[in-house]
Protein backbone atom coordinates (compact mmCIF):
# COMPACT_ATOMS: atom_id res chain seq x y z
CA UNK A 1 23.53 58.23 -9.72
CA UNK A 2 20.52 58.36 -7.31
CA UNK A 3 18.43 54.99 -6.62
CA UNK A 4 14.90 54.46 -7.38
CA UNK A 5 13.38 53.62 -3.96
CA UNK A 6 10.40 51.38 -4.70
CA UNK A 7 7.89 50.48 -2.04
CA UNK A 8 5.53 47.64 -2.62
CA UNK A 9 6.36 46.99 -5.92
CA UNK A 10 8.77 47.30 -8.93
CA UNK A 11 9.04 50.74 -11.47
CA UNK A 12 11.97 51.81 -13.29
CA UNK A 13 11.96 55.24 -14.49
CA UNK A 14 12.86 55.65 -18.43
CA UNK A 15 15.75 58.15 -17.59
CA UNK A 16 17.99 58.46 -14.94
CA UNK A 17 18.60 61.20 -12.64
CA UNK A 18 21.14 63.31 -12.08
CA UNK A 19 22.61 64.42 -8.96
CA UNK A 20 22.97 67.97 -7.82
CA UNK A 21 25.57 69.31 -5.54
CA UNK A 22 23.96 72.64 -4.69
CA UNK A 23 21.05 72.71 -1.31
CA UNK A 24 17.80 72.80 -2.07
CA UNK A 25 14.51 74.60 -1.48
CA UNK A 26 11.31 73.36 -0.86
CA UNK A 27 7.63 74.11 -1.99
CA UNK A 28 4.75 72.34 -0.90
CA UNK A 29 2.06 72.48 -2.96
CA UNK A 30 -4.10 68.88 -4.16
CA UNK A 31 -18.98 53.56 -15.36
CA UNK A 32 -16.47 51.15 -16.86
CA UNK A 33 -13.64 49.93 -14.97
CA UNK A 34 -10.44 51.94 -14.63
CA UNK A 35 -7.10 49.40 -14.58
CA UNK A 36 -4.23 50.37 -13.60
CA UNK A 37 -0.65 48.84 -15.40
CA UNK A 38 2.69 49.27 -15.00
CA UNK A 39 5.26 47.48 -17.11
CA UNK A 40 2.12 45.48 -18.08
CA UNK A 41 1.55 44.73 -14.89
CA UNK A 42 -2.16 44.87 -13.82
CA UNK A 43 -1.90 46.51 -10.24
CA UNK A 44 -5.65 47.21 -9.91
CA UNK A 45 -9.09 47.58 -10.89
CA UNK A 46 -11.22 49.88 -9.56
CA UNK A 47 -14.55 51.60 -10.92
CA UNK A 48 -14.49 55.14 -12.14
CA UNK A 49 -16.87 56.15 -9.63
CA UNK A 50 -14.81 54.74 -6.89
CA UNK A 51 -12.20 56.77 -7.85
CA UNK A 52 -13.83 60.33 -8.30
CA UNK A 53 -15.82 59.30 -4.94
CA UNK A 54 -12.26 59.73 -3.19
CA UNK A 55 -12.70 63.80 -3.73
CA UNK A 56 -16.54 64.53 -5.05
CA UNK A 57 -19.65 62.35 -5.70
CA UNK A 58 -18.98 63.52 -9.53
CA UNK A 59 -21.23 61.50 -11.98
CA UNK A 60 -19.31 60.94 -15.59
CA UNK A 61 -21.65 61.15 -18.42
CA UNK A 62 -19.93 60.19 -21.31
CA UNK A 63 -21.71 58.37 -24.36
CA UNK A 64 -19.82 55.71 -26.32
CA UNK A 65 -19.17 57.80 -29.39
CA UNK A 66 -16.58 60.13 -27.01
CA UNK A 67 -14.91 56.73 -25.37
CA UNK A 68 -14.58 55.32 -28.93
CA UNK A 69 -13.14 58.24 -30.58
CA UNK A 70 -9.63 58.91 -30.27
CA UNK A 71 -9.56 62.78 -29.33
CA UNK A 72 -9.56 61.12 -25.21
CA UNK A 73 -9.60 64.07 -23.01
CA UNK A 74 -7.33 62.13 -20.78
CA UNK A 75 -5.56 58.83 -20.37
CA UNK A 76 -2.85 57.65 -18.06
CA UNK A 77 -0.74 56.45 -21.55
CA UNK A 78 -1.40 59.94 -23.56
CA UNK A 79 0.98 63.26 -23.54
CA UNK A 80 -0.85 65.75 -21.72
CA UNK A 81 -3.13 68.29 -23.22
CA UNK A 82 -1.59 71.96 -23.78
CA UNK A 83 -3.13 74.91 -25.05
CA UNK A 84 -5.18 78.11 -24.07
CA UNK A 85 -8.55 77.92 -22.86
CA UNK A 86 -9.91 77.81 -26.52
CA UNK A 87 -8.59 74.99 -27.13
CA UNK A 88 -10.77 73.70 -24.01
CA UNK A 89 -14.09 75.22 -25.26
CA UNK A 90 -13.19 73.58 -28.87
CA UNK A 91 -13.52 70.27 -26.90
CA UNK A 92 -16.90 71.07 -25.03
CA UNK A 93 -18.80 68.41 -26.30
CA UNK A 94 -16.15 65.52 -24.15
CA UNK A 95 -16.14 67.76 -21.16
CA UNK A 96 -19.90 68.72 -21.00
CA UNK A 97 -21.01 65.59 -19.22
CA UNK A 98 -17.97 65.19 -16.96
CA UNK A 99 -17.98 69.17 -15.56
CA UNK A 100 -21.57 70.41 -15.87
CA UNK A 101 -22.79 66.88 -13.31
CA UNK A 102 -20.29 68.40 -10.80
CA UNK A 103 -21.53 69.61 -7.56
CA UNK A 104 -19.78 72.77 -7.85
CA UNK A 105 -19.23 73.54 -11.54
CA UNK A 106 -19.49 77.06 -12.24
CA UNK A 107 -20.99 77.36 -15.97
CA UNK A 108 -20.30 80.57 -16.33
CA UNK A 109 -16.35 80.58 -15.59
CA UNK A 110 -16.18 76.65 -16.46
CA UNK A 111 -13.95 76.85 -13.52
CA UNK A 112 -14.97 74.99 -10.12
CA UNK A 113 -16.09 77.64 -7.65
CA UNK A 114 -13.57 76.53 -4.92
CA UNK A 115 -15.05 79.04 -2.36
CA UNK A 116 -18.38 78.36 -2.93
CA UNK A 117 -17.53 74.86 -1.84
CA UNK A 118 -15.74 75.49 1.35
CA UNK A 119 -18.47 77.64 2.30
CA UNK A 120 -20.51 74.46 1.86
CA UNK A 121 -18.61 71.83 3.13
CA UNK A 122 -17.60 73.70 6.15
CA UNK A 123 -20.65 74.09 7.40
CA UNK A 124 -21.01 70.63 7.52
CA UNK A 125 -20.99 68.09 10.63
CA UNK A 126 -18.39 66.25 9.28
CA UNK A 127 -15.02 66.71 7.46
CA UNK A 128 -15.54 68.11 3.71
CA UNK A 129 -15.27 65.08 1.35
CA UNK A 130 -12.40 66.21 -0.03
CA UNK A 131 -10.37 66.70 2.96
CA UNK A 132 -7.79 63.83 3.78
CA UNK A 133 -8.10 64.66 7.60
CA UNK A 134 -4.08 64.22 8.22
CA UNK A 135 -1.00 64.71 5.83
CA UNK A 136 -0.22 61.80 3.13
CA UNK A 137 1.26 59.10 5.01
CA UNK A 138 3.73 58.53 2.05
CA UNK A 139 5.23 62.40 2.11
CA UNK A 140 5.37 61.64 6.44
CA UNK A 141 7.27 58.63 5.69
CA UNK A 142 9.90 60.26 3.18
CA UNK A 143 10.88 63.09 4.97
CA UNK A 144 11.67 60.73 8.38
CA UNK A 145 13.67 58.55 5.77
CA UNK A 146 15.50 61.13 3.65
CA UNK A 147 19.32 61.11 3.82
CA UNK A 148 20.12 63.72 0.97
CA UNK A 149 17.76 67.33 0.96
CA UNK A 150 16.15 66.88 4.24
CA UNK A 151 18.95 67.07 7.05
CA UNK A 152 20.58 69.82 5.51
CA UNK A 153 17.68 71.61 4.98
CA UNK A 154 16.97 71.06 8.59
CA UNK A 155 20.22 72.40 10.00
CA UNK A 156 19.08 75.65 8.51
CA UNK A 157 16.14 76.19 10.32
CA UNK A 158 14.76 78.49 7.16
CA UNK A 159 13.89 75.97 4.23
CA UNK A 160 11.52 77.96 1.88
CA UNK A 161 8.49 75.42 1.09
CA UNK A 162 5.33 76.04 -0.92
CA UNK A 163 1.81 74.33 -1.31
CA UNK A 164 -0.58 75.33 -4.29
CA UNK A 165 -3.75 74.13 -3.27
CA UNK A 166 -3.06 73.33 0.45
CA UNK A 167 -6.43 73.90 1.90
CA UNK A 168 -6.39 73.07 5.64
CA UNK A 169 -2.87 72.61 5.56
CA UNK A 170 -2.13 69.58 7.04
CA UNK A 171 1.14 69.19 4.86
CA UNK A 172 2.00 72.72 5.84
CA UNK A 173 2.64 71.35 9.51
CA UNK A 174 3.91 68.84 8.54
CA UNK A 175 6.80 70.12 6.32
CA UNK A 176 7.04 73.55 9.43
CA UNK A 177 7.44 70.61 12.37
CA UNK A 178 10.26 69.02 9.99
CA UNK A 179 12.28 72.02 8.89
CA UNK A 180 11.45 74.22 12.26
CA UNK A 181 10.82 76.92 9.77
CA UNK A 182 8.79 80.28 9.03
CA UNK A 183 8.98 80.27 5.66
CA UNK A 184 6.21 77.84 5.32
CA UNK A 185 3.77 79.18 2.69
CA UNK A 186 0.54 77.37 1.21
CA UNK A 187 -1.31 79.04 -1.41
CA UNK A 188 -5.69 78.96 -1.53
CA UNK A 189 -7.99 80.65 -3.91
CA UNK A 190 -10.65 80.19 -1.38
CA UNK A 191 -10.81 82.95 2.03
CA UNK A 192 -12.85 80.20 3.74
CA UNK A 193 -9.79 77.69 3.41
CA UNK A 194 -7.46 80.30 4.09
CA UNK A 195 -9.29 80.69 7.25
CA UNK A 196 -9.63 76.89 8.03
CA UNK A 197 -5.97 76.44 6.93
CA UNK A 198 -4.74 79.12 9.74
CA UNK A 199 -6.69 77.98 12.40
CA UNK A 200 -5.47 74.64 12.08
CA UNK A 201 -2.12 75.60 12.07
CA UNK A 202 -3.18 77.60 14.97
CA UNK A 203 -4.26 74.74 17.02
CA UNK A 204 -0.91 72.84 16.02
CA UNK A 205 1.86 75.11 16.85
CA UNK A 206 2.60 75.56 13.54
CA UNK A 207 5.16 78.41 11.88
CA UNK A 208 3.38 77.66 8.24
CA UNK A 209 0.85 80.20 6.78
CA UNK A 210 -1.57 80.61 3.88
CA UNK A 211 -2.17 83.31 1.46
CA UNK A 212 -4.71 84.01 -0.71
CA UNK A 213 -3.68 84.26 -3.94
CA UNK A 214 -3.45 82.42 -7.21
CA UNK A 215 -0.38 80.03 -7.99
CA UNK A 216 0.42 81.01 -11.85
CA UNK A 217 0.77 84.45 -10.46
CA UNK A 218 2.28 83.69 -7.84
CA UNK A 219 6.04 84.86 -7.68
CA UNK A 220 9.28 85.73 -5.79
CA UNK A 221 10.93 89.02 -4.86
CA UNK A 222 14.28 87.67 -6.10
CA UNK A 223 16.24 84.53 -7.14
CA UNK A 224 17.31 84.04 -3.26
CA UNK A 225 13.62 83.88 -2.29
CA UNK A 226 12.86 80.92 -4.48
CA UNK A 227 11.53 77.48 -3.07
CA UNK A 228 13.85 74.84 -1.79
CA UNK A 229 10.86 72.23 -2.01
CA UNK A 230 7.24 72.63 -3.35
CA UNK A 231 4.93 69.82 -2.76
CA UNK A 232 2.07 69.64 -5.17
CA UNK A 233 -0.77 66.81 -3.17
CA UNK A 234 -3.99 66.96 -5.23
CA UNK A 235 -3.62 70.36 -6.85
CA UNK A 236 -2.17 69.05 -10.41
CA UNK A 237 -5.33 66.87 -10.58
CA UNK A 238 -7.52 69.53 -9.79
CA UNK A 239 -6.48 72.12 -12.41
CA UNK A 240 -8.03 71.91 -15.99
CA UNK A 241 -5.90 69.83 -18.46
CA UNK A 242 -5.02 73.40 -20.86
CA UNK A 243 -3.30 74.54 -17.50
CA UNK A 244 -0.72 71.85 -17.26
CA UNK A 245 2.18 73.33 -19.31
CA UNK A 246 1.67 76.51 -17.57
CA UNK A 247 1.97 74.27 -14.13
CA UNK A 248 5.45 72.90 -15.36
CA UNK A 249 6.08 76.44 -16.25
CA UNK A 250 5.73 77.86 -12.76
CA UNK A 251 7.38 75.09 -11.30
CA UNK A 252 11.02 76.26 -13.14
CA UNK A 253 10.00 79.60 -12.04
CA UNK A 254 9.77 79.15 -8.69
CA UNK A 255 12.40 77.16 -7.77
CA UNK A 256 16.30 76.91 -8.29
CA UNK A 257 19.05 74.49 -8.96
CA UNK A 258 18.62 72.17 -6.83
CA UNK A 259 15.22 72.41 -5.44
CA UNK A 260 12.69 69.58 -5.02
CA UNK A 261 9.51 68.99 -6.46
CA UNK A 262 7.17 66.65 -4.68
CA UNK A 263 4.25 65.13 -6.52
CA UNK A 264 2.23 62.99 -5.06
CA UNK A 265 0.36 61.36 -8.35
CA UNK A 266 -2.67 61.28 -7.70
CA UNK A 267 -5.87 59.74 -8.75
CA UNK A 268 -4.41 56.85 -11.11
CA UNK A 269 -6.41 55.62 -13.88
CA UNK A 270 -7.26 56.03 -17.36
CA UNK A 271 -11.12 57.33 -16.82
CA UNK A 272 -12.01 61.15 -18.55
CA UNK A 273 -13.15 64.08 -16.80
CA UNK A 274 -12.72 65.86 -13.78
CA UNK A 275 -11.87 67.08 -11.41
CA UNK A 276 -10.30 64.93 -10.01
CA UNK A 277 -8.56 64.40 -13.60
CA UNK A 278 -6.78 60.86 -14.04
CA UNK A 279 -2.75 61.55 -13.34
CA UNK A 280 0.06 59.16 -13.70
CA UNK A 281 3.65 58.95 -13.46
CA UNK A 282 4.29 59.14 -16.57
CA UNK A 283 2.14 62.14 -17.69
CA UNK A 284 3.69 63.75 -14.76
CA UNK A 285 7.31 63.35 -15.61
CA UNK A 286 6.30 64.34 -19.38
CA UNK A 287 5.93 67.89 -17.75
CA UNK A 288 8.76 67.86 -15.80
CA UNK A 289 11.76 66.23 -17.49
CA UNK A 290 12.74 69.29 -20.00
CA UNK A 291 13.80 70.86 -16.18
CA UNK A 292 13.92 68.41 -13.72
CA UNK A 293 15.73 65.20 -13.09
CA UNK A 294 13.84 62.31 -11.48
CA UNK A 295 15.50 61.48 -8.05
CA UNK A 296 13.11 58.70 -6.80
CA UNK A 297 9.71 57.25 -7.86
CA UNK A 298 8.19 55.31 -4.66
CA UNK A 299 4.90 52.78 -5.31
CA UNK A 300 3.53 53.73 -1.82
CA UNK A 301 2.30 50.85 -0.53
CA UNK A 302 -1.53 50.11 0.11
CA UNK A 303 -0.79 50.63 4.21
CA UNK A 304 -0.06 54.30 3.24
CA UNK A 305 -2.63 55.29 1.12
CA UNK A 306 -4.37 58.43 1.92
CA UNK A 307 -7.47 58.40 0.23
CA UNK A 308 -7.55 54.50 -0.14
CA UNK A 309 -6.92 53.92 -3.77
CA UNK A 310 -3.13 53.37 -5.20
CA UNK A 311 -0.96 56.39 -5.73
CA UNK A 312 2.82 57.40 -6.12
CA UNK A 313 5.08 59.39 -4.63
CA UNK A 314 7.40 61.28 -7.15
CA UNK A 315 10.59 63.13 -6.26
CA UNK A 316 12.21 65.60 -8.84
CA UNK A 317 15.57 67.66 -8.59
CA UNK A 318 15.85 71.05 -10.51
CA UNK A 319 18.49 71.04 -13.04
């Protein structure tokens, strides 16, 4: 039975893992006070705006009758929300505030118009807000310390990773220096990141590249094609809340026994709205666990957060 490896602090999953004998493929994959627990625990408090700050200057507008009533849009504690897009339009009323103040809210589509952004941002002196300028510090630190997946995915010199949502693909060089492989692939909807993405890979001597296209269509020419390891950094968070059960659903079908899943949970808190939409463990493993098995759940540690608020690193195995 695999270990929990904890870093700067203490969390004990509800189920334990299992292990798996067969190699692996890899995909990489983006007010009041928000307080974080954990095993009632308080580990922080931050303000909601501090938190959405980390990807957007998104103002929440939310009137007390919404935070009092008990249909919350989303909550660290709650099971995520499924359904079709209906089911989001049903709920306009709680979103209305939360989407329509944000920068780059398309009303039409009630989708964010990612291109329309990088357009934007890119045109900018400095780095777009919501670019973390390097890979996550805690996904750097686990593949240098891995003992199982990562040294024998290494000897092949062919590990298949994704990354949904990998915009200028700083992960994507990462995970192509690691594995020495050219079967690095990081998915954009957005030509202008697409664009960014490859010239930074460019610049790095990097064997990753990005393709335009859109994850939950995304697929495989055959069973030996799927990923040994998809890392998902900020792209769960950035989806709307109907999509998540279609997100687990593409996970299974794009990788094999075996495979990892990555998820690096991120923003933590309990506040509504989005994107960024509030994430934790928890909520994450509720869409995992019918097909993956949790192999570690790491508290990174404040040293390596990213985007300097708390986050986790979560490490799944395909049944």
């Amino acid at each position: 039975m695999h270990q929990s490896v904890l870093l700067g602090g203490s969390f004990s999953p509800s189920s334990s893992p299992r292990s798996s004998s067969s190699s692996p493929s890899v995909v990489c994959a983006g007010g009041g006070g928000v307080k974080l627990e954990n095993n009632n625990k308080n580990i922080a408090l931050f303000s909601r705006k501090s938190v959405a700050a980390a990807f957007f200057p998104i103002r929440r507008r939310i009137d007390s009758h919404h935070r009092r009533g008990s249909a919350s849009v989303m909550s660290s504690s709650s099971a995520p929300i499924h359904g079709d897009e209906d089911d989001l339009k049903e709920k306009k009323p709680i979103f209305e505030g939360a989407f329509e103040s944000h920068p780059y809210f398309d009303r039409t589509t009630r989708q964010t118009a990612w291109e329309k952004m990088w357009q934007n941002e890119e045109t900018k002196e400095s780095k777009p807000k919501f670019d973390c300028d390097k890979t996550e510090p805690a996904l750097v630190r686990f593949l240098a310390n891995n003992a199982s997946f990562v040294p024998e995915l290494k000897k092949t010199k062919s590990a298949r990773v994704l990354v949904p949502g990998c915009g200028r693909g700083y992960a994507l060089e990462t995970f192509s220096s690691t594995f020495d492989s050219e079967n690095v692939v990081g998915l954009e909807v957005s030509e202008t990141a697409r664009e960014a993405c490859e010239r930074y890979q460019t610049e790095n001597g990097s064997k990753a590249k990005c393709v335009v296209d859109d994850f939950f269509a995304h697929d495989v020419a055959s069973d030996d094609e799927k990923y040994d390891v998809i890392y998902d950094c900020t792209f769960l968070c950035a989806i709307q809340p109907f999509q998540r059960q279609k997100w687990a659903e593409q996970m299974k079908k794009l990788t094999a026994k075996g495979s990892r899943l990555i998820s690096l949970v991120f923003p933590l808190g309990d506040f509504e709205g989005g994107p960024p939409f509030a994430l934790s463990p928890e909520l994450v493993k509720s869409l995992l666990e019918s097909d993956f098995d949790v192999e570690e759940l790491i508290q990174v540690p404040e040293a390596d957060w990213a985007r300097g608020r708390p986050e986790y690193l979560y490490v799944f195995a395909r049944r």
